[in-house]
Structures are given as structure tokens and as C-alpha cells.
PDB file of N, CA and C in Angstrom:
ATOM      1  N   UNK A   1    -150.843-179.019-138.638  1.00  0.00           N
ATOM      2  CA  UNK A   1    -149.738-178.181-138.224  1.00  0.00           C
ATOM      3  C   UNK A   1    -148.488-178.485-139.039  1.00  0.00           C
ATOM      4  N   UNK A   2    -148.553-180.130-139.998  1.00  0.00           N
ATOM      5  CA  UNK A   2    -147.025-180.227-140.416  1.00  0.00           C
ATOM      6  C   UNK A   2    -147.227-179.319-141.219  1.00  0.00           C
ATOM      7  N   UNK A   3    -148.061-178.852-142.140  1.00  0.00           N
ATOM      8  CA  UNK A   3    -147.935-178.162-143.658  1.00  0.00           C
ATOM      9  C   UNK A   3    -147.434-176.256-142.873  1.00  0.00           C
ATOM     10  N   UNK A   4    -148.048-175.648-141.752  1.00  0.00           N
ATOM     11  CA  UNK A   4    -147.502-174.588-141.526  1.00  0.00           C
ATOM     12  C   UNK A   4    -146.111-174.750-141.195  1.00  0.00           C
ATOM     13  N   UNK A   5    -145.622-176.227-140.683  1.00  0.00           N
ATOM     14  CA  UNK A   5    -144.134-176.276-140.077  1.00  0.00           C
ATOM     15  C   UNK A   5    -143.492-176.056-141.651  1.00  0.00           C
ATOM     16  N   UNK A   6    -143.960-176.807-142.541  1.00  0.00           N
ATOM     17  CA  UNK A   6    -143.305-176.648-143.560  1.00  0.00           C
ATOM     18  C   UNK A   6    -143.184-175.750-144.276  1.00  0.00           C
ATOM     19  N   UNK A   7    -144.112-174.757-144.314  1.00  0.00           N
ATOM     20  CA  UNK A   7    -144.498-173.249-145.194  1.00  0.00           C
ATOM     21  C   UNK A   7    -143.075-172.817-144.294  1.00  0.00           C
ATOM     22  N   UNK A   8    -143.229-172.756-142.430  1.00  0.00           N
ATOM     23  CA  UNK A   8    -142.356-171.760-142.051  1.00  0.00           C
ATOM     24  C   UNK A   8    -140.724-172.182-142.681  1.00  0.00           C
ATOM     25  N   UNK A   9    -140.592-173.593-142.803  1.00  0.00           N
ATOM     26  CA  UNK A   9    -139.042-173.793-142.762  1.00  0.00           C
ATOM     27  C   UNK A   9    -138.862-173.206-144.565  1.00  0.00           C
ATOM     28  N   UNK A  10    -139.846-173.661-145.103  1.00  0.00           N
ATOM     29  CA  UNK A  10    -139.722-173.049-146.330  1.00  0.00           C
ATOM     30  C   UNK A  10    -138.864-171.652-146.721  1.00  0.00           C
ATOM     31  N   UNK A  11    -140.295-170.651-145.753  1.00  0.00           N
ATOM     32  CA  UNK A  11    -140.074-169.064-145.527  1.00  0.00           C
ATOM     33  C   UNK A  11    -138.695-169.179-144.919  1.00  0.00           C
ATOM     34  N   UNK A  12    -138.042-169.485-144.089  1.00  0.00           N
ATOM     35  CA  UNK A  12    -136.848-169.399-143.510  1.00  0.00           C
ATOM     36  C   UNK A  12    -135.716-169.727-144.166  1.00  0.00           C
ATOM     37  N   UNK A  13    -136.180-170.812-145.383  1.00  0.00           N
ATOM     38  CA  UNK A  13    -134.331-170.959-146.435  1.00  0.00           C
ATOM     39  C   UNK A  13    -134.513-169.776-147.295  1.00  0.00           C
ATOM     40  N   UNK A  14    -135.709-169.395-147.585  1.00  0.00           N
ATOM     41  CA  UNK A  14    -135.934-168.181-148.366  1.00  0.00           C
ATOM     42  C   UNK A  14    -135.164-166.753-148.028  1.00  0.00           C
ATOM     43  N   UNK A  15    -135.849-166.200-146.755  1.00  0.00           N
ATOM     44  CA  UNK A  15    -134.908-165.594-146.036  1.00  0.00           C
ATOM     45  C   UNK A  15    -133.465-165.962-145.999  1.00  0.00           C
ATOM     46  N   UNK A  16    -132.821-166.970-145.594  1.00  0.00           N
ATOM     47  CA  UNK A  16    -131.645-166.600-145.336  1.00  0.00           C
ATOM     48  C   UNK A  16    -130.981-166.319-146.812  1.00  0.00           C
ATOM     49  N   UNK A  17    -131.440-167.331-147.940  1.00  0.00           N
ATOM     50  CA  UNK A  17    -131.176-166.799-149.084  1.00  0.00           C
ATOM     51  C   UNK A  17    -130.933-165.228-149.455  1.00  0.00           C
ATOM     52  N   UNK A  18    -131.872-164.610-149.343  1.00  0.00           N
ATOM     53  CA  UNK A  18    -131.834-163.301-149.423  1.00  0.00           C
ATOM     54  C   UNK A  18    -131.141-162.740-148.682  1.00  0.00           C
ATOM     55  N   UNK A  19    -130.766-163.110-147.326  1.00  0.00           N
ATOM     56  CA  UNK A  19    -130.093-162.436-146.395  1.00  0.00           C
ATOM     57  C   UNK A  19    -128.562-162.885-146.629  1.00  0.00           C
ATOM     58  N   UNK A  20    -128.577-164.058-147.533  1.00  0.00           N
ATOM     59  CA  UNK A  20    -127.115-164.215-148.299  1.00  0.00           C
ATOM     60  C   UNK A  20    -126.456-162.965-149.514  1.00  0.00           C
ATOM     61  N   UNK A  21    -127.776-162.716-150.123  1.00  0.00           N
ATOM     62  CA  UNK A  21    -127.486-161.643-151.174  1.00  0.00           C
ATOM     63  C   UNK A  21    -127.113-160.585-150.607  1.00  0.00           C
ATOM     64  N   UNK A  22    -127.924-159.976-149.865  1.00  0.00           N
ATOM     65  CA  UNK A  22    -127.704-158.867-148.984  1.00  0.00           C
ATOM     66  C   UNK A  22    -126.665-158.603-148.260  1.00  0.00           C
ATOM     67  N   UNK A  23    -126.157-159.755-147.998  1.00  0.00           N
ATOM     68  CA  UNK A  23    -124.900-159.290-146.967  1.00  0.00           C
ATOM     69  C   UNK A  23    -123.802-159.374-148.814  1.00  0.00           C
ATOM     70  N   UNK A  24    -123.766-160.129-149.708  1.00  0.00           N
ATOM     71  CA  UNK A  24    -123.185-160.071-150.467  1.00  0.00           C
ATOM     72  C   UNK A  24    -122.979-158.475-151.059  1.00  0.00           C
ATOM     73  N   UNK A  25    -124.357-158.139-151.426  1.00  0.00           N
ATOM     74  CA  UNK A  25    -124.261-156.346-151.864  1.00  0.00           C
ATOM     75  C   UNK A  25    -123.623-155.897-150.946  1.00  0.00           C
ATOM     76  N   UNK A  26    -123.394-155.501-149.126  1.00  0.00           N
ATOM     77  CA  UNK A  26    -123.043-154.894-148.991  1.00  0.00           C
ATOM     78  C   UNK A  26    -121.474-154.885-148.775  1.00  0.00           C
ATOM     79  N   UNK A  27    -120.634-156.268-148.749  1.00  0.00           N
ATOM     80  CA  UNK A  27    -119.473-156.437-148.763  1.00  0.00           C
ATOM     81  C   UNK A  27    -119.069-156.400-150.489  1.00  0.00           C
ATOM     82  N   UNK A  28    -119.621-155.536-151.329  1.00  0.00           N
ATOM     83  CA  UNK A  28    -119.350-155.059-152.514  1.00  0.00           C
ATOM     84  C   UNK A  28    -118.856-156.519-153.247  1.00  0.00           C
ATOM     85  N   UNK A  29    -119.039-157.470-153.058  1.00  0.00           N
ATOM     86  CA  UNK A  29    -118.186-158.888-153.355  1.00  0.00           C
ATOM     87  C   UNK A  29    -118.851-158.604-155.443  1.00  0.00           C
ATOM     88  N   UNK A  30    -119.419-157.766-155.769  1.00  0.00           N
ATOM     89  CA  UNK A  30    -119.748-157.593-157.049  1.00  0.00           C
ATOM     90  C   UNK A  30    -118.762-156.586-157.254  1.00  0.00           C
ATOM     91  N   UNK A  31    -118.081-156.208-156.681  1.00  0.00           N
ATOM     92  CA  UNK A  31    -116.552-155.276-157.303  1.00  0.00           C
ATOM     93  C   UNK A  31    -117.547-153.799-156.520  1.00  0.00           C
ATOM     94  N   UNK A  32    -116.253-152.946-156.165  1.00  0.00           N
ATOM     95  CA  UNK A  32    -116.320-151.467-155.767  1.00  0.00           C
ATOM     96  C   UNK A  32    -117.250-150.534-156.472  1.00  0.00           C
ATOM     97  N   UNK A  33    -117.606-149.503-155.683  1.00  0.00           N
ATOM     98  CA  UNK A  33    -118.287-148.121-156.177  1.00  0.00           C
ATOM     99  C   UNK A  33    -117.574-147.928-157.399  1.00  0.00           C
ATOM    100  N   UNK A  34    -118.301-147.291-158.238  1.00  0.00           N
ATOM    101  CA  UNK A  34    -118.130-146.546-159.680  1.00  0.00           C
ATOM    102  C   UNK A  34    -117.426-145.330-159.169  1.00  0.00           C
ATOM    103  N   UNK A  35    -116.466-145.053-159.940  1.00  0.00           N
ATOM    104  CA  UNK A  35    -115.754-143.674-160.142  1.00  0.00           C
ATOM    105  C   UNK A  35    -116.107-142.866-160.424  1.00  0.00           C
ATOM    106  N   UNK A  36    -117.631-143.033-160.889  1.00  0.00           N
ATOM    107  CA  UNK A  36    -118.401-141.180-161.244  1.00  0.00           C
ATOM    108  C   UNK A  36    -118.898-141.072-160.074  1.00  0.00           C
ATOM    109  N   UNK A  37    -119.445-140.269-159.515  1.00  0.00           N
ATOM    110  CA  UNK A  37    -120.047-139.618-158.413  1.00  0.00           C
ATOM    111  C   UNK A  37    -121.264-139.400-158.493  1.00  0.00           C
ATOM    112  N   UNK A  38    -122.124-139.305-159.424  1.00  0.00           N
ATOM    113  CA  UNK A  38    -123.466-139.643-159.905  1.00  0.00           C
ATOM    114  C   UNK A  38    -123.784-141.015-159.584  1.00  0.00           C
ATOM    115  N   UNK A  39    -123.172-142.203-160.279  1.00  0.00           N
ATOM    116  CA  UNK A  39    -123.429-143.225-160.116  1.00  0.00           C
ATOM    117  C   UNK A  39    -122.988-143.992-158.256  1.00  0.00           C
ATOM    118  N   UNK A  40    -121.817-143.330-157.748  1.00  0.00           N
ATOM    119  CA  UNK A  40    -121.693-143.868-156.170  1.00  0.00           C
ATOM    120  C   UNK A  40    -123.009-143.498-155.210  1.00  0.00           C
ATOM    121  N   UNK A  41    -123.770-141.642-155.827  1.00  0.00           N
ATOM    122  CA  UNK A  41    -124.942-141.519-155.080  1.00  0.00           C
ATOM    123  C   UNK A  41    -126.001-142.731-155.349  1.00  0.00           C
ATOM    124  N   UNK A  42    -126.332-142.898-156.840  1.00  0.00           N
ATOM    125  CA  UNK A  42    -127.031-144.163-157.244  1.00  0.00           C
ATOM    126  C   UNK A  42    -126.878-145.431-155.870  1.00  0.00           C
ATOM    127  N   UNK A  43    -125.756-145.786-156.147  1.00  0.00           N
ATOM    128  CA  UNK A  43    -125.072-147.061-155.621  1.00  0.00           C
ATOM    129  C   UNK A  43    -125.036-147.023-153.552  1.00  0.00           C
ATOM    130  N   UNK A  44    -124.893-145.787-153.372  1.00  0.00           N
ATOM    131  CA  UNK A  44    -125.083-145.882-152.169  1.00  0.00           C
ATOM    132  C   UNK A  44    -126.877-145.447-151.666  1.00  0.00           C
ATOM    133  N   UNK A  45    -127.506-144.985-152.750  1.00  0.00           N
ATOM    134  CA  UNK A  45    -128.979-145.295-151.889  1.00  0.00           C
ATOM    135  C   UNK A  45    -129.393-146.925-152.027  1.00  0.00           C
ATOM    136  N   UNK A  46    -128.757-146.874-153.216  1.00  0.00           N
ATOM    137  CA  UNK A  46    -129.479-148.855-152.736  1.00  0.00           C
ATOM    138  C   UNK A  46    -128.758-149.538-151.831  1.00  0.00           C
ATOM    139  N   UNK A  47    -127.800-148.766-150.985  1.00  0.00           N
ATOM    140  CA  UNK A  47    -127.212-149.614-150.145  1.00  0.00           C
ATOM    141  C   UNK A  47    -128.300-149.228-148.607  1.00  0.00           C
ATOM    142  N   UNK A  48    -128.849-148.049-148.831  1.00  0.00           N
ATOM    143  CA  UNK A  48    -129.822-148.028-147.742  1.00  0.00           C
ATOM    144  C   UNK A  48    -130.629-148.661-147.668  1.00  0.00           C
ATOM    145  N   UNK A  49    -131.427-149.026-149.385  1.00  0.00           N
ATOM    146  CA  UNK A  49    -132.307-149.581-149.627  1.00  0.00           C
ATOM    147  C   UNK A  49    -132.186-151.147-148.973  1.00  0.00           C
ATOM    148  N   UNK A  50    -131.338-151.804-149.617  1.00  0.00           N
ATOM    149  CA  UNK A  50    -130.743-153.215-148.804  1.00  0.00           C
ATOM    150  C   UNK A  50    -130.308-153.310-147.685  1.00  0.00           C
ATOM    151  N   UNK A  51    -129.920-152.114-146.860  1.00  0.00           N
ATOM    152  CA  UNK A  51    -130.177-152.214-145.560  1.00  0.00           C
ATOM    153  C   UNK A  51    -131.505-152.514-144.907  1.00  0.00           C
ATOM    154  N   UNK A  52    -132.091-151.441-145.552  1.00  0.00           N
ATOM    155  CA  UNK A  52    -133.705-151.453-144.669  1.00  0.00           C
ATOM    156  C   UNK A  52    -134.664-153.010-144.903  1.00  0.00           C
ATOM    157  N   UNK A  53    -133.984-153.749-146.114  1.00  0.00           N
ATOM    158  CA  UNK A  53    -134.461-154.829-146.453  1.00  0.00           C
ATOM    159  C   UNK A  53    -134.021-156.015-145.564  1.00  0.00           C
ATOM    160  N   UNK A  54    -132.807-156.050-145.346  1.00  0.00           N
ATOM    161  CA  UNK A  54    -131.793-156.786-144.766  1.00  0.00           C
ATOM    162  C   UNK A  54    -132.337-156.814-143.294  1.00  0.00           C
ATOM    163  N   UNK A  55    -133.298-155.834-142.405  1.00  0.00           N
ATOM    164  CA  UNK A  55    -133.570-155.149-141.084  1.00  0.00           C
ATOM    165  C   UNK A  55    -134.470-155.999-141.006  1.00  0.00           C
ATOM    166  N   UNK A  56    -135.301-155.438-142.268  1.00  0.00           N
ATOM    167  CA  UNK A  56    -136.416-156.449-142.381  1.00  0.00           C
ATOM    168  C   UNK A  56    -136.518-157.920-142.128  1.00  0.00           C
ATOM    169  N   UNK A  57    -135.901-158.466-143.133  1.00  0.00           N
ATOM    170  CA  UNK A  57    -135.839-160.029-143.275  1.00  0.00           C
ATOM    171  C   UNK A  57    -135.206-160.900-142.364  1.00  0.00           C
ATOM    172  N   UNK A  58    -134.272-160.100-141.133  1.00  0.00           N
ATOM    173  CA  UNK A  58    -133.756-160.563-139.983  1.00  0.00           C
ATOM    174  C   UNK A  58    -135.164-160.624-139.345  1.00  0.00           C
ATOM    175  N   UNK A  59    -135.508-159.596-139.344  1.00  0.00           N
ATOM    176  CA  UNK A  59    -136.870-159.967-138.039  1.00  0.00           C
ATOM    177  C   UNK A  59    -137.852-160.597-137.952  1.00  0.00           C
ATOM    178  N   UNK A  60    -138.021-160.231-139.929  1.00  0.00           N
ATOM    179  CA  UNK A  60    -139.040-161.669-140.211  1.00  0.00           C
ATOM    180  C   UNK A  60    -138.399-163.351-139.471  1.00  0.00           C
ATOM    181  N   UNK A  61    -137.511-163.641-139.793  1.00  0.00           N
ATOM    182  CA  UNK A  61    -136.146-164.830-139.639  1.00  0.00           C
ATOM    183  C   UNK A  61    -136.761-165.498-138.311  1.00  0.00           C
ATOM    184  N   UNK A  62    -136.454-164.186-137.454  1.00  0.00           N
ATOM    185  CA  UNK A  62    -136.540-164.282-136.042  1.00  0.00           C
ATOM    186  C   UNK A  62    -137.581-164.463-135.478  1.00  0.00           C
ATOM    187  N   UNK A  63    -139.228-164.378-135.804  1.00  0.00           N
ATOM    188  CA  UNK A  63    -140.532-164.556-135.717  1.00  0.00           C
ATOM    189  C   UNK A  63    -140.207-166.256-136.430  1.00  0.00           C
ATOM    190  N   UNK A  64    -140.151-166.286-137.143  1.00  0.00           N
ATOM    191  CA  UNK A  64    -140.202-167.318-137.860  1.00  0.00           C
ATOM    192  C   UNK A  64    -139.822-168.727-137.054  1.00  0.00           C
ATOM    193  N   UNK A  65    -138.087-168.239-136.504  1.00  0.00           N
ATOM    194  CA  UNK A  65    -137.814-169.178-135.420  1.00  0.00           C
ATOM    195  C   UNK A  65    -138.310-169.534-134.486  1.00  0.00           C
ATOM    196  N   UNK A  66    -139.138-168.157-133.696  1.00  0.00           N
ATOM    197  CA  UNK A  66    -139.828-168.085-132.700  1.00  0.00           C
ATOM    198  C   UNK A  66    -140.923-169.063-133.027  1.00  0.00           C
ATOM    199  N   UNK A  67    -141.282-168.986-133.731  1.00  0.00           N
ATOM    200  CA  UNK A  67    -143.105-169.508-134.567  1.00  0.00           C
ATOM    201  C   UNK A  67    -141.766-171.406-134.239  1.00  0.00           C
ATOM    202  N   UNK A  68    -141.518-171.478-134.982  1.00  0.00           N
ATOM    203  CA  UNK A  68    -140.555-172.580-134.963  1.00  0.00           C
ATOM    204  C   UNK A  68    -140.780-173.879-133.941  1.00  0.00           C
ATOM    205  N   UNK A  69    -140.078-172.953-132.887  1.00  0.00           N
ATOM    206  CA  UNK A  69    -140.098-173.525-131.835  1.00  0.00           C
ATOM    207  C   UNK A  69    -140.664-173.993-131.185  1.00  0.00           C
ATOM    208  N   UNK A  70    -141.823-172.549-131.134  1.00  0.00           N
ATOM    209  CA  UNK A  70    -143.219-172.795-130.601  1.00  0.00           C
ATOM    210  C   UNK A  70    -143.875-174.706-130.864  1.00  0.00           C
ATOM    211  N   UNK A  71    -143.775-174.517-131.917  1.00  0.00           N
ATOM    212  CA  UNK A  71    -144.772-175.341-132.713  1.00  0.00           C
ATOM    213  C   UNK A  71    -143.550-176.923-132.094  1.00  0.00           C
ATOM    214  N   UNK A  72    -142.351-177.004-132.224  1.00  0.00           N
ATOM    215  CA  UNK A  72    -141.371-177.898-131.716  1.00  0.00           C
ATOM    216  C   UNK A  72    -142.157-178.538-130.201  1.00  0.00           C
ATOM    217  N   UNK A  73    -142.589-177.075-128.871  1.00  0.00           N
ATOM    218  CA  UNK A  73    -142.841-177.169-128.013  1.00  0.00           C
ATOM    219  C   UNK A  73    -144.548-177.781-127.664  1.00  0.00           C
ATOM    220  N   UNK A  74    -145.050-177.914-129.225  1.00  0.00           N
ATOM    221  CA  UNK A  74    -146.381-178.380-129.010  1.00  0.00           C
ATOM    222  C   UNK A  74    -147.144-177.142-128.778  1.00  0.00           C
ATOM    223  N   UNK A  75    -146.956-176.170-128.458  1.00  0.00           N
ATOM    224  CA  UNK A  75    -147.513-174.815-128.335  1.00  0.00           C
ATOM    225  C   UNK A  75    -147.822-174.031-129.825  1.00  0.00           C
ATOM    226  N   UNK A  76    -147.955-174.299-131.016  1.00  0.00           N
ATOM    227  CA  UNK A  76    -147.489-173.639-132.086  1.00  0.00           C
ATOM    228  C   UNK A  76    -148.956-172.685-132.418  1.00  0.00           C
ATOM    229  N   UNK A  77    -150.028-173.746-131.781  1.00  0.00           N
ATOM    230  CA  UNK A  77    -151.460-173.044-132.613  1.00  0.00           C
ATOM    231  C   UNK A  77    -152.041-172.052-131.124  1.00  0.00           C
ATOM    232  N   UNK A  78    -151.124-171.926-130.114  1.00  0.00           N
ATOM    233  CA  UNK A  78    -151.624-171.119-128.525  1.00  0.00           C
ATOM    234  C   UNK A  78    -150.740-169.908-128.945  1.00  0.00           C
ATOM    235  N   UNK A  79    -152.369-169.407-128.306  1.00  0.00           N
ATOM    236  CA  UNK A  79    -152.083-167.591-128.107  1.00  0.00           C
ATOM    237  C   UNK A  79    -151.164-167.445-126.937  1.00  0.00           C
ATOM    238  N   UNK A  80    -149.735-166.548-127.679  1.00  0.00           N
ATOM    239  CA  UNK A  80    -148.956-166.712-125.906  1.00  0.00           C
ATOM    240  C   UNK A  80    -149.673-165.645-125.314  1.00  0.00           C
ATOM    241  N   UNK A  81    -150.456-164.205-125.809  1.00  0.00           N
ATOM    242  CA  UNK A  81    -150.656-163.975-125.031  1.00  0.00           C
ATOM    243  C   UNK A  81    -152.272-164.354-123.613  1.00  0.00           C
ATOM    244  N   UNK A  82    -152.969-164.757-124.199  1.00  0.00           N
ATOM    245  CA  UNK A  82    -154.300-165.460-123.547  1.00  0.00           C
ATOM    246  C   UNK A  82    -154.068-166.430-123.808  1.00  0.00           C
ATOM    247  N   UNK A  83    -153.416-167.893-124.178  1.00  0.00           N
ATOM    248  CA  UNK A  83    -153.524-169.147-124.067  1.00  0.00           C
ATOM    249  C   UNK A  83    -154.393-170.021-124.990  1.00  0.00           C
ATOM    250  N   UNK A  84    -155.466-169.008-125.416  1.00  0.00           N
ATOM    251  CA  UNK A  84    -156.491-169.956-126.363  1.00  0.00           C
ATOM    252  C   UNK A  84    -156.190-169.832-127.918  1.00  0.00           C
ATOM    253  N   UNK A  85    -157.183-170.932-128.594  1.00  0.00           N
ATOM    254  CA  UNK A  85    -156.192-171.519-129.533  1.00  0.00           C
ATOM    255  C   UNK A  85    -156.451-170.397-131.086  1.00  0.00           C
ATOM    256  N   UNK A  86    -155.694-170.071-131.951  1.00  0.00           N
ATOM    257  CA  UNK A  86    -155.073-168.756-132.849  1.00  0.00           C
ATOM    258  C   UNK A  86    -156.149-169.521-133.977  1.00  0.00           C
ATOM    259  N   UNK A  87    -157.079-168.408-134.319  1.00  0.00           N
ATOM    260  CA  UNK A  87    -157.786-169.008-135.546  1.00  0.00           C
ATOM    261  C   UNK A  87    -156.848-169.315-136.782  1.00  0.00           C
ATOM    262  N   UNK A  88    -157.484-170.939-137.042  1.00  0.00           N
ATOM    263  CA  UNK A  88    -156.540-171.486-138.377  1.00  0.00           C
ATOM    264  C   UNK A  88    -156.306-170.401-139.795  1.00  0.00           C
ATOM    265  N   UNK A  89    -157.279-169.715-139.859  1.00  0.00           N
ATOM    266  CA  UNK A  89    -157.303-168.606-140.750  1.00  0.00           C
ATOM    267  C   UNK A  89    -156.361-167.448-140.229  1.00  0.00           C
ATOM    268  N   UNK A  90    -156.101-167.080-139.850  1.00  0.00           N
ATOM    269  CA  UNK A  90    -154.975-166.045-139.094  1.00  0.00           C
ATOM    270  C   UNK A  90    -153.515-166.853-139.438  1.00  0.00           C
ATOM    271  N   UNK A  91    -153.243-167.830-139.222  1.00  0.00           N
ATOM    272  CA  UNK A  91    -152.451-168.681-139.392  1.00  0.00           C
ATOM    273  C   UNK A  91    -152.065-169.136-141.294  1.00  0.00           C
ATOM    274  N   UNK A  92    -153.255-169.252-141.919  1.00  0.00           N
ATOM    275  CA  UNK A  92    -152.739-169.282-142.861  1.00  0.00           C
ATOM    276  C   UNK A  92    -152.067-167.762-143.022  1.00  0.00           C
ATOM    277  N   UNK A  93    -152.649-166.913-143.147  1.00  0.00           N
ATOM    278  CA  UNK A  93    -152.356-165.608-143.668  1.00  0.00           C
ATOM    279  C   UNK A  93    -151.223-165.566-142.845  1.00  0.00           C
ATOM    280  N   UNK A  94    -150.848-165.522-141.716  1.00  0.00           N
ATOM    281  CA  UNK A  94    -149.511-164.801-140.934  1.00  0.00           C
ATOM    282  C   UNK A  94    -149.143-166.375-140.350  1.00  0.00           C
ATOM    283  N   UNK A  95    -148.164-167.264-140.581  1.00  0.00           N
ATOM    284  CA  UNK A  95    -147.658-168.713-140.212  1.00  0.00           C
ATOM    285  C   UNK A  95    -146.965-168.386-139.135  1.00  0.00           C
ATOM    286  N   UNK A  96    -146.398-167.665-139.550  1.00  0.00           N
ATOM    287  CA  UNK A  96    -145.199-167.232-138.224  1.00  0.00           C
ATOM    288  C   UNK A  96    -146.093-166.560-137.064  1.00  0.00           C
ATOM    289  N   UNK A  97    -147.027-166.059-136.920  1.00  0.00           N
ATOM    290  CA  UNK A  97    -147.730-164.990-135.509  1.00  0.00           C
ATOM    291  C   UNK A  97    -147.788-165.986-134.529  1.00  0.00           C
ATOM    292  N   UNK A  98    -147.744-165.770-133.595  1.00  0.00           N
ATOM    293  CA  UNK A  98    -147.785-165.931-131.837  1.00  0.00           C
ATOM    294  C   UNK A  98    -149.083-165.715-131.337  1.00  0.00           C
ATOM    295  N   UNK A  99    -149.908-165.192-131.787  1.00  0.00           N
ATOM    296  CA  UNK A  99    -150.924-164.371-131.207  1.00  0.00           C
ATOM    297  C   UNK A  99    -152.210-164.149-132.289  1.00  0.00           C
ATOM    298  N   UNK A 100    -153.233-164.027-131.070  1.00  0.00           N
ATOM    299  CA  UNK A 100    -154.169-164.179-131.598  1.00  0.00           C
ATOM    300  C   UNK A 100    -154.507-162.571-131.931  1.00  0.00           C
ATOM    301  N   UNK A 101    -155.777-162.501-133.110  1.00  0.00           N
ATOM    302  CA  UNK A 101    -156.529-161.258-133.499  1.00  0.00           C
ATOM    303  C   UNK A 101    -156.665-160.182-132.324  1.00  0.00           C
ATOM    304  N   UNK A 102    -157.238-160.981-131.107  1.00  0.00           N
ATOM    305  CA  UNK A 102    -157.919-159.917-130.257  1.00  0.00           C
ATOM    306  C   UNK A 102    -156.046-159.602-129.304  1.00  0.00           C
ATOM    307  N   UNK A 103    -155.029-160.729-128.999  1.00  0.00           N
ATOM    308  CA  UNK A 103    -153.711-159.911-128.288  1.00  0.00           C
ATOM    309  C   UNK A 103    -153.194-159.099-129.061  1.00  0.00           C
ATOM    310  N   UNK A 104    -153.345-159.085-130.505  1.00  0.00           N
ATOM    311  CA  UNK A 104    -152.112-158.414-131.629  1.00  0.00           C
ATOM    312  C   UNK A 104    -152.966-156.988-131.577  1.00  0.00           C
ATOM    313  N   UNK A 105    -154.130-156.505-131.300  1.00  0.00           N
ATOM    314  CA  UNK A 105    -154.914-155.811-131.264  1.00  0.00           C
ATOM    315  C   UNK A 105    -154.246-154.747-129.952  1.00  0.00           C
ATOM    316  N   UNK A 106    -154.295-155.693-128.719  1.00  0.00           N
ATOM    317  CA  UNK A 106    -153.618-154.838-127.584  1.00  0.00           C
ATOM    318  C   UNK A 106    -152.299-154.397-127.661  1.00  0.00           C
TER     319      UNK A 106
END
């Protein structure tokens, strides 16, 4: 379980990293919109774009913590929802999940 604790804290400086950039793009801290109007349409779809990314990588964050804790509480490898224990293979692939194949299913 230490090496998934460590993948997750890993995944989590990663994230906030990114979630440092992201909040950086959108407080323009790289200087203001362009004065052509071609280029502000440019400039404001990637601001959707880094929104929808930014949506993202919070929630990943937040699984992550969750997964976190879990694992803090001795609970890390239990299905919260049936109790029994989350195949180690599921776990590599998804570190952060809560849940086993057959709850993520329901």
C-alpha cells in the first residue's frame, strides 16, 4: 500500500501544479487579451478550454484526497461500497478509486 500512497501523493503535487498554471492563465498574470479580435476569440476559447481542465483536475485532487485518507484510516484497499477488499489490479490502473469493479458498475 506504501508505493500506491506514494503514486497518490505524487499524482496530487502534480495536480496542484497544474492547477497552479491554470489559475495563472486565467488571472492573465502572462499580460492581457490581444487587441485584435481574431486573436481575443483565439484567447478566450482556451480560456474555456482551461476551464474545463481546471474542473477536471479539482476533482481528480479531490478523489485523490479522498483515496488519501482512506488509506491514512487503514481502509485504503476496502470497497466503501460492499466492504470487500478492491482487486490490486484495479488499483494499479485507478490508485485513487474507492470501489470495487462490481460497486463502480452500480
Amino acid at each position: 500500500m506504501s508505493n500506491r500512497k506514494a503514486e497518490l501523493e505524487t499524482l496530487r503535487a502534480d495536480l496542484k501544479a497544474r492547477l497552479t498554471k491554470y489559475e495563472a492563465h486565467q488571472q492573465r498574470q502572462d499580460g492581457a487579451l490581444e487587441k485584435d479580435f481574431e486573436e481575443q476569440a483565439v484567447q478566450t476559447q482556451n480560456d474555456e478550454v482551461v476551464d474545463s481542465l481546471e474542473t477536471e483536475a479539482r476533482s481528480e485532487l479531490a478523489q485523490i484526497e479522498h483515496a488519501l485518507q482512506r488509506i491514512a484510516e487503514g481502509v485504503g484497499d476496502e470497497c466503501e461500497g460492499c466492504g470487500e477488499e478492491i482487486d490490486p489490479r484495479r488499483l494499479q490502473v485507478l490508485p485513487y478509486t474507492t470501489v470495487c469493479v462490481d460497486c463502480a458498475e452500480d
